[in-house]
Protein backbone atom coordinates (compact mmCIF):
# COMPACT_ATOMS: atom_id res chain seq x y z
CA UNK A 1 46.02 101.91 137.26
CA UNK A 2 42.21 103.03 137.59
CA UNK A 3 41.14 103.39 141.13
CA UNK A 4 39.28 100.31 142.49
CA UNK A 5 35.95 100.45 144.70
CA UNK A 6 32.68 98.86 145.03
CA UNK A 7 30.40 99.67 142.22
CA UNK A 8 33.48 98.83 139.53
CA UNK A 9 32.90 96.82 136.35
CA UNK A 10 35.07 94.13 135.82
CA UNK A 11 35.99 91.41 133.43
CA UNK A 12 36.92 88.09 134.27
CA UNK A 13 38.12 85.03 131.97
CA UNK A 14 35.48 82.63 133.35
CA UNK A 15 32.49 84.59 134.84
CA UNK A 16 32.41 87.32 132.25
CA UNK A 17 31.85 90.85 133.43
CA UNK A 18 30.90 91.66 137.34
CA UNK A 19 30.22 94.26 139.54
CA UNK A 20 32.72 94.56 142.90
CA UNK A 21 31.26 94.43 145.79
CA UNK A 22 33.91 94.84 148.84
CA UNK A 23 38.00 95.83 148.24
CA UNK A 24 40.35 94.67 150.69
CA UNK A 25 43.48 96.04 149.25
CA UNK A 26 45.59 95.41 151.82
CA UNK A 27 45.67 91.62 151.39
CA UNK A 28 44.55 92.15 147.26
CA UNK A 29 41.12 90.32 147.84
CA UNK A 30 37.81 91.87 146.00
CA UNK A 31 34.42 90.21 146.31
CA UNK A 32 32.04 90.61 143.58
CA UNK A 33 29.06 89.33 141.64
CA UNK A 34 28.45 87.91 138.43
CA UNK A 35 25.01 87.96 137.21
CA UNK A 36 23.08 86.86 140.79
CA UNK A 37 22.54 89.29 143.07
CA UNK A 38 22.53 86.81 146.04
CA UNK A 39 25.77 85.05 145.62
CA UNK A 40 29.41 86.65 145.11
CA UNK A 41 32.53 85.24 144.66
CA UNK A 42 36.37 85.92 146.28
CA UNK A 43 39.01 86.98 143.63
CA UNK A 44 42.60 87.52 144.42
CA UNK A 45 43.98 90.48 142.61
CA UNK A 46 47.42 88.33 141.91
CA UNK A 47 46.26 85.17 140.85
CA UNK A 48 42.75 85.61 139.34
CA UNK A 49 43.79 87.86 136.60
CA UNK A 50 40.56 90.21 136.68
CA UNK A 51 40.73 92.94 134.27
CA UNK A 52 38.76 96.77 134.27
CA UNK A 53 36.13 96.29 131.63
CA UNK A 54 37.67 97.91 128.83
CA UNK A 55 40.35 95.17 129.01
CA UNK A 56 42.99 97.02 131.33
CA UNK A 57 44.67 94.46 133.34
CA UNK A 58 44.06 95.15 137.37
CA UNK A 59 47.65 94.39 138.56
CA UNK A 60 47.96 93.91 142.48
CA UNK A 61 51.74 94.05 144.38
CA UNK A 62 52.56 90.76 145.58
CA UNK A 63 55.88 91.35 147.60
CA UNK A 64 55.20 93.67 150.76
CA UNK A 65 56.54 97.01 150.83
CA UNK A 66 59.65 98.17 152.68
CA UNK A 67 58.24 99.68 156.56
CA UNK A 68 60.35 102.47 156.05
CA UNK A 69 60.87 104.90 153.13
CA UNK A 70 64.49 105.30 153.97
CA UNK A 71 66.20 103.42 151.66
CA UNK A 72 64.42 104.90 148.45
CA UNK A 73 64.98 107.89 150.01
CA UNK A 74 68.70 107.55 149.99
CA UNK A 75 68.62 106.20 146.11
CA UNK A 76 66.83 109.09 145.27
CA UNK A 77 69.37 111.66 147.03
CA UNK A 78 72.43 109.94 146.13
CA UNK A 79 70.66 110.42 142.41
CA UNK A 80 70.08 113.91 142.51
CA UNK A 81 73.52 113.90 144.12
CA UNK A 82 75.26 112.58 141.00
CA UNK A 83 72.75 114.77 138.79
CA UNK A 84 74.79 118.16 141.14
CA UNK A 85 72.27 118.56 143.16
CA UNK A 86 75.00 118.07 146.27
CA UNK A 87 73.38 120.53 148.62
CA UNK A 88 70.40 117.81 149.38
CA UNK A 89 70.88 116.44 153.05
CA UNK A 90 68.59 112.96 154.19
CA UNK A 91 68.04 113.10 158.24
CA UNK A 92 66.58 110.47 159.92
CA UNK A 93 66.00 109.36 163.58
CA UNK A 94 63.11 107.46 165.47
CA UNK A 95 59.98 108.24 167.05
CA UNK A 96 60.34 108.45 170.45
CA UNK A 97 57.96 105.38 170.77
CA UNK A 98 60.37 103.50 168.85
CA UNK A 99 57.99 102.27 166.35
CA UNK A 100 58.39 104.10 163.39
CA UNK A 101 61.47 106.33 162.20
CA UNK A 102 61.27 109.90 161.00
CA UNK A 103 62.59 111.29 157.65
CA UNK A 104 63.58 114.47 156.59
CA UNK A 105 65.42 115.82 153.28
CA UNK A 106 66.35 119.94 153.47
CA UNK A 107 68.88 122.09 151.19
CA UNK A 108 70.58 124.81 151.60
CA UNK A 109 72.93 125.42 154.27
CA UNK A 110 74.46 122.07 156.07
CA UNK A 111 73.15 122.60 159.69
CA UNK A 112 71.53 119.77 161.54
CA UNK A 113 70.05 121.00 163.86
CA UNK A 114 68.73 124.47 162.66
CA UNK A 115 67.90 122.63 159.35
CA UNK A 116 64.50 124.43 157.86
CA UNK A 117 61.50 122.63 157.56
CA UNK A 118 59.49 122.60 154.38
CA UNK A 119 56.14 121.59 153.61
CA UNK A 120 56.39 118.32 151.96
CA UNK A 121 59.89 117.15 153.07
CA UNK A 122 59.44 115.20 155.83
CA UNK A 123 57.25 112.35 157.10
CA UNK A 124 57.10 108.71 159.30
CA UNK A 125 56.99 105.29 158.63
CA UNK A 126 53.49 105.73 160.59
CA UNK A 127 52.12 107.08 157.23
CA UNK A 128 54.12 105.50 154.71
CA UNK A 129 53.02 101.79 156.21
CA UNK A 130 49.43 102.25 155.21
CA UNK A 131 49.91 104.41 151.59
CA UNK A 132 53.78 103.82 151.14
CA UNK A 133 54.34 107.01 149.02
CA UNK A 134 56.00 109.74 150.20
CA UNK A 135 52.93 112.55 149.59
CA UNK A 136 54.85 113.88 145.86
CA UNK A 137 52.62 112.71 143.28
CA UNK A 138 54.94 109.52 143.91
CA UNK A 139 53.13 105.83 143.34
CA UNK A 140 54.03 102.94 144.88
CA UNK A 141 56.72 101.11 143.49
CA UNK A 142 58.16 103.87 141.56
CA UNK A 143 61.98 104.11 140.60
CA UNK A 144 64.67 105.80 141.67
CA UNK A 145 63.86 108.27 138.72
CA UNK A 146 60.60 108.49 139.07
CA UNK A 147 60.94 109.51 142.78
CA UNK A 148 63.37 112.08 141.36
CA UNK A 149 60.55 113.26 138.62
CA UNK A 150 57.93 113.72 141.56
CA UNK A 151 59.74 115.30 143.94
CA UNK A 152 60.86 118.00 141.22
CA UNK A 153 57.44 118.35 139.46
CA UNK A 154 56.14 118.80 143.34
CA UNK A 155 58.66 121.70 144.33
CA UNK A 156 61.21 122.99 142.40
CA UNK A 157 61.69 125.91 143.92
CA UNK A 158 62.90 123.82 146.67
CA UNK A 159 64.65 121.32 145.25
CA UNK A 160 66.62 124.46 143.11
CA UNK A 161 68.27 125.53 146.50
CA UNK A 162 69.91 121.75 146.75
CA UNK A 163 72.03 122.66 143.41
CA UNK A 164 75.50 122.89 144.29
CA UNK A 165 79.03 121.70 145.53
CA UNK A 166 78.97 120.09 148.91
CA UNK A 167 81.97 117.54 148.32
CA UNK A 168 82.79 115.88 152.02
CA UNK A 169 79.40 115.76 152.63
CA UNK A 170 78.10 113.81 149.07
CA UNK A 171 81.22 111.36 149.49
CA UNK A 172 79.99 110.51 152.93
CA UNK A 173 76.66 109.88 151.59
CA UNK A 174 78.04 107.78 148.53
CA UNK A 175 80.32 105.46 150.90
CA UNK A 176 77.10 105.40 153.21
CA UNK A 177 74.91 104.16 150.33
CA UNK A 178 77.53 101.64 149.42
CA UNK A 179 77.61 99.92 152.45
CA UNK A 180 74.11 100.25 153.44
CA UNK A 181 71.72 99.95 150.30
CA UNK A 182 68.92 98.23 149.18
CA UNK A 183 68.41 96.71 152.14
CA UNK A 184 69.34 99.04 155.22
CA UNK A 185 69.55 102.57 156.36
CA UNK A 186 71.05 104.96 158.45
CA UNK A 187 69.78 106.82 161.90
CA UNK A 188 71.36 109.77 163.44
CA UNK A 189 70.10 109.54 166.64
CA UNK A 190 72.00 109.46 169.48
CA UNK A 191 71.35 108.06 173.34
CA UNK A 192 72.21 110.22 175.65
CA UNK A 193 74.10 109.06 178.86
CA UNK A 194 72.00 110.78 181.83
CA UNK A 195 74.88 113.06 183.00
CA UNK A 196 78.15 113.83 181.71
CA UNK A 197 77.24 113.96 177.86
CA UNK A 198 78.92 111.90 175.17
CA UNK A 199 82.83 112.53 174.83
CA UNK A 200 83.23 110.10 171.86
CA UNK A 201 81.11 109.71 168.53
CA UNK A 202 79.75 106.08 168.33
CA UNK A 203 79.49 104.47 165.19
CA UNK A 204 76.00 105.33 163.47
CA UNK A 205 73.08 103.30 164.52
CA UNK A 206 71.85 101.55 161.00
CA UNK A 207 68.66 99.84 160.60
CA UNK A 208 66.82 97.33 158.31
CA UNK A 209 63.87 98.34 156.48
CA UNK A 210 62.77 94.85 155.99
CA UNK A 211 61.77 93.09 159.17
CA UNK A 212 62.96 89.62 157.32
CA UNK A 213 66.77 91.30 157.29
CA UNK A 214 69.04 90.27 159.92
CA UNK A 215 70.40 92.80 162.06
CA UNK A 216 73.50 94.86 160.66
CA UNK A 217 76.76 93.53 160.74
CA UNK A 218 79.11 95.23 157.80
CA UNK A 219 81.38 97.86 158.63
CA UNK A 220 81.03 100.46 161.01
CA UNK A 221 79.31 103.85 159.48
CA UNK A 222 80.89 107.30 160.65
CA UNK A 223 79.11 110.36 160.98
CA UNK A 224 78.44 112.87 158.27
CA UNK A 225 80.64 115.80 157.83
CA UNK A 226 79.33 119.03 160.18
CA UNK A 227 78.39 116.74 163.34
CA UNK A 228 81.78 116.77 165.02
CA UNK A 229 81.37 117.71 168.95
CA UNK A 230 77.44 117.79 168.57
CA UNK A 231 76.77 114.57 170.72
CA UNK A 232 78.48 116.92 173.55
CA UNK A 233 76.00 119.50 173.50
CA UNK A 234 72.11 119.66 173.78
CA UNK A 235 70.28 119.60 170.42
CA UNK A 236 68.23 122.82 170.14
CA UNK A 237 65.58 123.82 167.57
CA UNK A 238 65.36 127.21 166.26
CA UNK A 239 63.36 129.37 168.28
CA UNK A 240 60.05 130.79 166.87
CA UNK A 241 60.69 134.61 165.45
CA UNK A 242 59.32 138.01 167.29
CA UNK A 243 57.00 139.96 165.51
CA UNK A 244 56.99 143.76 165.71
CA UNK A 245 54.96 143.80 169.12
CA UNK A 246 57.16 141.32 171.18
CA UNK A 247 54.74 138.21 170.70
CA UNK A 248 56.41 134.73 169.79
CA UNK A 249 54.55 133.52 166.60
CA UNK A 250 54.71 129.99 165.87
CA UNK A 251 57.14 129.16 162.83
CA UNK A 252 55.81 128.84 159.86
CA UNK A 253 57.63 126.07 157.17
CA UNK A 254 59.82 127.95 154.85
């Protein structure tokens, strides 16, 4: 769809062609004038049916988009999953506000902890509330394929390292998706007691990504393969490398 802003010709069934004036596009409202430059009039984007002036339809989302990228996310991996594309891991845990949750897909190696960041491959429901796209090329809306397309067409030299056989791990993700999609997801975050340390894995914390959706109540989620015995240890991130004179460096995304 062409980009809407003030200054945009338009065609509507009874006024004829207009200028817009003001775009609210978070509630789909446009104002705009039609042949008086004093007086303009209120159009909703899904009822009014106002077209671009060569005739283009302007087409406007009426149902509200999901607060969290999660799910999609998880269609899309369990996808590229099926396609061989096994070695393609989907973390995800909260702020520590609480308000949004935290996303982020690596290949490679299985490590959660010491998982590499890349450019591109992680993000917030802080963003992806105001311009729900996930920063590929991605619109939107788009499909499970589609989200596929974009993330290869953004970085396939990344998404190359995810080909491979990681067999525990994509059947814990399929049985995952099972239970949990369209309408929830999964969190592996874990609170901490304040002394002692956990000594048994709880069942993972899932989430809507709707706030209309009750609360959880299927079956109980384990955790993925390759977190065994971490909730009794202290999560550590990699430390940043040592150049050639002894100076930390801050790391770089590989």
């Amino acid at each position: 769809m062409k980009a809407l802003a003030p200054g945009t010709v338009i065609f509507h069934r009874h006024r004829g062609y207009g200028v817009i004036t003001h775009v609210n596009l978070l509630t789909g409202w446009i104002s705009a004038r039609f042949g008086s430059e004093a007086r303009t009039l209120d159009l909703n984007l899904s009822t009014d049916d106002v077209q671009h002036a060569d005739g283009e339809a302007i087409l406007f989302r009426r149902a509200p988009p999901d607060r969290m990228p999660h799910a999609r996310l998880m269609a899309m991996v369990r996808a590229l999953h099926q396609a061989g594309y096994e070695k393609l891991y989907l973390y995800s845990w909260p702020k520590p506000s609480g308000l949004h949750w935290r996303w982020h897909l690596f290949t490679g190696q299985r490590d959660w902890m010491q998982r590499p960041w890349r450019e591109g491959w992680y993000g917030s429901g802080a963003e992806y509330n105001v311009n729900p796209v996930m920063g590929w090329g991605d619109l939107p809306g788009a499909t499970t394929d589609e989200l596929v397309t974009a993330l290869a067409r953004f970085d396939p030299q990344g998404l190359a390292q995810a080909l491979g056989r990681d067999e525990d791990h994509s059947a814990w993700f399929e049985g995952a998706c099972k239970l949990l999609l369209p309408g929830y997801m999964y969190s592996l975050n874990m609170d901490r007691p304040g002394t002692g340390g956990l000594q048994d894995a709880p069942p993972v914390p899932v989430v809507p990504v709707r706030a209309s959706l009750p609360a959880y109540d299927g079956p109980a989620l384990g955790w993925p393969p390759g977190w065994a015995g971490l909730w009794t240890r202290a999560h550590v991130m990699p430390a940043p490398p040592i150049d050639i004179i002894g100076e930390r460096k801050l790391r770089e995304p590989s």
